[in-house]
Protein backbone atom coordinates (compact mmCIF):
# COMPACT_ATOMS: atom_id res chain seq x y z
CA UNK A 1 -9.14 -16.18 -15.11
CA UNK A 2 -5.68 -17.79 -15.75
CA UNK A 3 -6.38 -18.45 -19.39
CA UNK A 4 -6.97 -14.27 -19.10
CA UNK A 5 -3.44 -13.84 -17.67
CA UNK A 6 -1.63 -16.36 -19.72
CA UNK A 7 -3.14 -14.29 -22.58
CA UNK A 8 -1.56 -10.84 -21.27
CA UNK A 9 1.29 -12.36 -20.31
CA UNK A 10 2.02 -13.56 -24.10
CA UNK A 11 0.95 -9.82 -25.15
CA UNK A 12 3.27 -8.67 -23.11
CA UNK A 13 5.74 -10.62 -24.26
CA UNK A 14 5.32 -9.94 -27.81
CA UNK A 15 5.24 -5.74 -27.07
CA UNK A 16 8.71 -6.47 -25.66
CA UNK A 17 7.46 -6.44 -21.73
CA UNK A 18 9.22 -8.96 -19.04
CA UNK A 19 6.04 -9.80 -17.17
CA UNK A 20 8.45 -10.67 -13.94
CA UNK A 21 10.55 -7.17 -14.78
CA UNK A 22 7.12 -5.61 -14.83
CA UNK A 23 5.66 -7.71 -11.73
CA UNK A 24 8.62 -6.66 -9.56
CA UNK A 25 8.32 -2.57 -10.37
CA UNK A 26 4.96 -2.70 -9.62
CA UNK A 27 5.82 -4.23 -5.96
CA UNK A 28 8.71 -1.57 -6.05
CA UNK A 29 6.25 0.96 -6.67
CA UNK A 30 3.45 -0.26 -4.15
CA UNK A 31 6.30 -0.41 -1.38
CA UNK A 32 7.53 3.05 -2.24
CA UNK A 33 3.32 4.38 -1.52
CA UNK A 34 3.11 2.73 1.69
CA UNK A 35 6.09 4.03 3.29
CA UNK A 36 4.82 7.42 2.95
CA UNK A 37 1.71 6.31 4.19
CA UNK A 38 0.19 7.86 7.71
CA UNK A 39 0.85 5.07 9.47
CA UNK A 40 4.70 4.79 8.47
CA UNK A 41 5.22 8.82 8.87
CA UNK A 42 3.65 8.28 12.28
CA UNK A 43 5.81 5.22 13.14
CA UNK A 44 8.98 6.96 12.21
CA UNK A 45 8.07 9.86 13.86
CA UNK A 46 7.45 7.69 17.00
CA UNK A 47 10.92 5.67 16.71
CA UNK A 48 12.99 9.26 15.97
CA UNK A 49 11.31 10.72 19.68
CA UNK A 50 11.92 7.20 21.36
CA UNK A 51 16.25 7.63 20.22
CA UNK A 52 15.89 11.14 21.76
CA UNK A 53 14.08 9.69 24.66
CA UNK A 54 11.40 11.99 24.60
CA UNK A 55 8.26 9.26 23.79
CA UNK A 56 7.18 7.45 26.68
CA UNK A 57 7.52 4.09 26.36
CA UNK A 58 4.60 2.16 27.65
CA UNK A 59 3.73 -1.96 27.97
């Protein structure tokens, strides 16, 4: 398995691709999916109606 990614990382490489460049828009791009997630929508939703003080806020 790491002799697998050592190999695509040296293919990338020679196509002109920065494995770390490459690594970190794919974490960009990840992050960007799970903010618009349910959950997320849901939470923001939550924290807007708990500024206007309309959520009850229980413990």
């Amino acid at each position: 398995m790491a002799r697998e990614g050592k190999d695509d990382a040296r293919m990338q490489l020679r196509n002109g691709i920065d494995s770390s460049q490459l690594k970190q828009s794919v974490k960009v791009q990840r992050k960007e999916v799970t903010e618009h997630s349910v959950k997320a929508i849901a939470l923001k939703w939550l924290d807007r109606d708990i500024a206007r003080g309309l959520a009850e806020i229980t413990n």
